[in-house]
Protein backbone atom coordinates (compact mmCIF):
# COMPACT_ATOMS: atom_id res chain seq x y z
CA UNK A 1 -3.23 -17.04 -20.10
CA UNK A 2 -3.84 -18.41 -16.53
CA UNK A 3 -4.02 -14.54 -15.64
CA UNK A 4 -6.61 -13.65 -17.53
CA UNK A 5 -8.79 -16.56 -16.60
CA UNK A 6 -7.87 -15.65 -12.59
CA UNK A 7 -8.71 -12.16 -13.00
CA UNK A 8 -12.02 -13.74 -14.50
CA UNK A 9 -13.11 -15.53 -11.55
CA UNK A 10 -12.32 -12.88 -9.35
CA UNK A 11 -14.22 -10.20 -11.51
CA UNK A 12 -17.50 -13.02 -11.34
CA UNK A 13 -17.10 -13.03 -7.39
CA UNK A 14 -16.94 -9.37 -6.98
CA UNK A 15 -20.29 -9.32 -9.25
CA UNK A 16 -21.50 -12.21 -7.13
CA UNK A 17 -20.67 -10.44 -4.02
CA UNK A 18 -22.42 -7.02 -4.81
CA UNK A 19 -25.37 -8.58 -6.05
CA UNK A 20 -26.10 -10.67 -2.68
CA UNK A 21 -25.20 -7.15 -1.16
CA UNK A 22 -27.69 -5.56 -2.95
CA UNK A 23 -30.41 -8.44 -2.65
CA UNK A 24 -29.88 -8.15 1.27
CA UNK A 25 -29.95 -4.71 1.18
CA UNK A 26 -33.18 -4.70 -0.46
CA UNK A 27 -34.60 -6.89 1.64
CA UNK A 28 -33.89 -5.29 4.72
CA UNK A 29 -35.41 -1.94 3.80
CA UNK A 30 -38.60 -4.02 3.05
CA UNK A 31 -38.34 -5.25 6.78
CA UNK A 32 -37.68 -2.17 8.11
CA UNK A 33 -40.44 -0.45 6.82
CA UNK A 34 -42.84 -3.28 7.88
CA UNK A 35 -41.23 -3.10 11.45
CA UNK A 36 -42.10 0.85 11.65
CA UNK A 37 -45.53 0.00 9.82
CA UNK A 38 -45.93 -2.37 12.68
CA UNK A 39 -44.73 -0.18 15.71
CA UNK A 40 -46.48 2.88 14.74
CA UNK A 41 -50.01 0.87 14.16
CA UNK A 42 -49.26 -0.17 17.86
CA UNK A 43 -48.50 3.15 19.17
CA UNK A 44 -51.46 4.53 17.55
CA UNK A 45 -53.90 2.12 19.47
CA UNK A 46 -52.45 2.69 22.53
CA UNK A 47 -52.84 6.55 21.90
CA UNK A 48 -54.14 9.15 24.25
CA UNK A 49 -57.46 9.56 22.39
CA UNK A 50 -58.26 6.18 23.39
CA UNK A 51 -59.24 5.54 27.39
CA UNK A 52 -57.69 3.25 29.14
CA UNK A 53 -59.89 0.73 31.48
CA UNK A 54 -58.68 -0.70 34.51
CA UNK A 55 -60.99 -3.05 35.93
CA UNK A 56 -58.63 -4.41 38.49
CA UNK A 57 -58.85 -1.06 40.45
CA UNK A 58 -62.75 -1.43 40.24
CA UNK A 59 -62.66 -5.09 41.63
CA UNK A 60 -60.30 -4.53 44.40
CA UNK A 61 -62.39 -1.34 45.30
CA UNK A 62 -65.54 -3.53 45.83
CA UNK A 63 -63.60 -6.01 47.35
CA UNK A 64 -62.20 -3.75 50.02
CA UNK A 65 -65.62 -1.53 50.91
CA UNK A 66 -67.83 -5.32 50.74
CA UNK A 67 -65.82 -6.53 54.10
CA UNK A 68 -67.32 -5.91 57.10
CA UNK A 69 -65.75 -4.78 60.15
CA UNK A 70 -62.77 -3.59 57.63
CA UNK A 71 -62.32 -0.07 59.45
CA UNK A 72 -58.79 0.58 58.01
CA UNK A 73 -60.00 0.17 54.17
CA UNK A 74 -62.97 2.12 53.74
CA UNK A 75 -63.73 4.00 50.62
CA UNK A 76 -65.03 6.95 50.03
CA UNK A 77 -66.89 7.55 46.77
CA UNK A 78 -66.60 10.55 44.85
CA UNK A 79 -69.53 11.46 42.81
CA UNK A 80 -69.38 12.32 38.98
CA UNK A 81 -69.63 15.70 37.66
CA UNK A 82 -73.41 16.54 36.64
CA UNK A 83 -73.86 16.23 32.82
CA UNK A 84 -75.65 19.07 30.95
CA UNK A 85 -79.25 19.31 30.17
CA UNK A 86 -79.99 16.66 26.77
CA UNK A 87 -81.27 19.50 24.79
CA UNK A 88 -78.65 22.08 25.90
CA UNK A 89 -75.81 22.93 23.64
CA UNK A 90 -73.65 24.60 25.64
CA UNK A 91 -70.07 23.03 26.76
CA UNK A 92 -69.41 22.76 30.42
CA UNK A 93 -67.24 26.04 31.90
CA UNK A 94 -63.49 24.61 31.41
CA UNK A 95 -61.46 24.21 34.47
CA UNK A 96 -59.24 27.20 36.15
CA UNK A 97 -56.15 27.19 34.80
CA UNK A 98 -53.06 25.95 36.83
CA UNK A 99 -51.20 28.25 38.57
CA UNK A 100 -47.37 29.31 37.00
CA UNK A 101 -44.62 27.78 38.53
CA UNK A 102 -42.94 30.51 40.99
CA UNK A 103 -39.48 31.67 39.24
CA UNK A 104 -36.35 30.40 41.09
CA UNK A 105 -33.88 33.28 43.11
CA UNK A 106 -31.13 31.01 40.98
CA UNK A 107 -29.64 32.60 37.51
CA UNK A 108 -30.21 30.90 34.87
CA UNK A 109 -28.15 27.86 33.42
CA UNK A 110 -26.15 29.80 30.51
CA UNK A 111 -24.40 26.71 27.67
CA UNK A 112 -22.32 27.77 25.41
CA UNK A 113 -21.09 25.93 22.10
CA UNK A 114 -17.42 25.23 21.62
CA UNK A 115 -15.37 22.98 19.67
């Protein structure tokens, strides 16, 4: 009967074996679902819709046009577009639209699928 008590213990590791499998396989999609949770709360905040503020370009700016006798740095400001009236409801006229890029005297790049 030494068989039959071998096969036993094997049987219980195989169970023991798939059960740790499992476990760790559970436990990983947890984490991998808080990783993506994580990344896309981070690329959401550092979406388009949000603006971006660089005051290191403003300080070096001031920096630059506040030394005197500095000919080779001097800025020039542009001014802001004018804001509509406070009681007008009208949108400003939207920008001309960019010009098409000119097609190329080249024929086009033709792929085709093979196996």
């Amino acid at each position: 009967m030494p068989d039959e008590r071998d096969l036993h213990a094997r049987r219980d590791a195989r169970d023991s074996g798939l059960r740790r499998l499992r476990t760790l396989t559970g436990l990983l999609a947890v984490t991998m679902t808080a990783l993506a949770g994580i990344f896309a709360g981070l690329a959401a905040h550092t979406a388009a819709g949000r603006k971006l503020i660089r005051a290191t370009a403003h300080v070096r700016a001031a920096r630059t046009a506040a030394k005197p006798g500095s000919s080779r740095h001097r800025s020039t400001r542009i001014p802001p577009p004018p804001l509509p009236a406070a009681g007008s409801r009208s949108a400003p006229a939207p920008a001309a639209p960019a010009q098409p890029p000119a097609p190329s005297p080249a024929p086009p790049v033709v792929v085709s699928g093979g196996s």
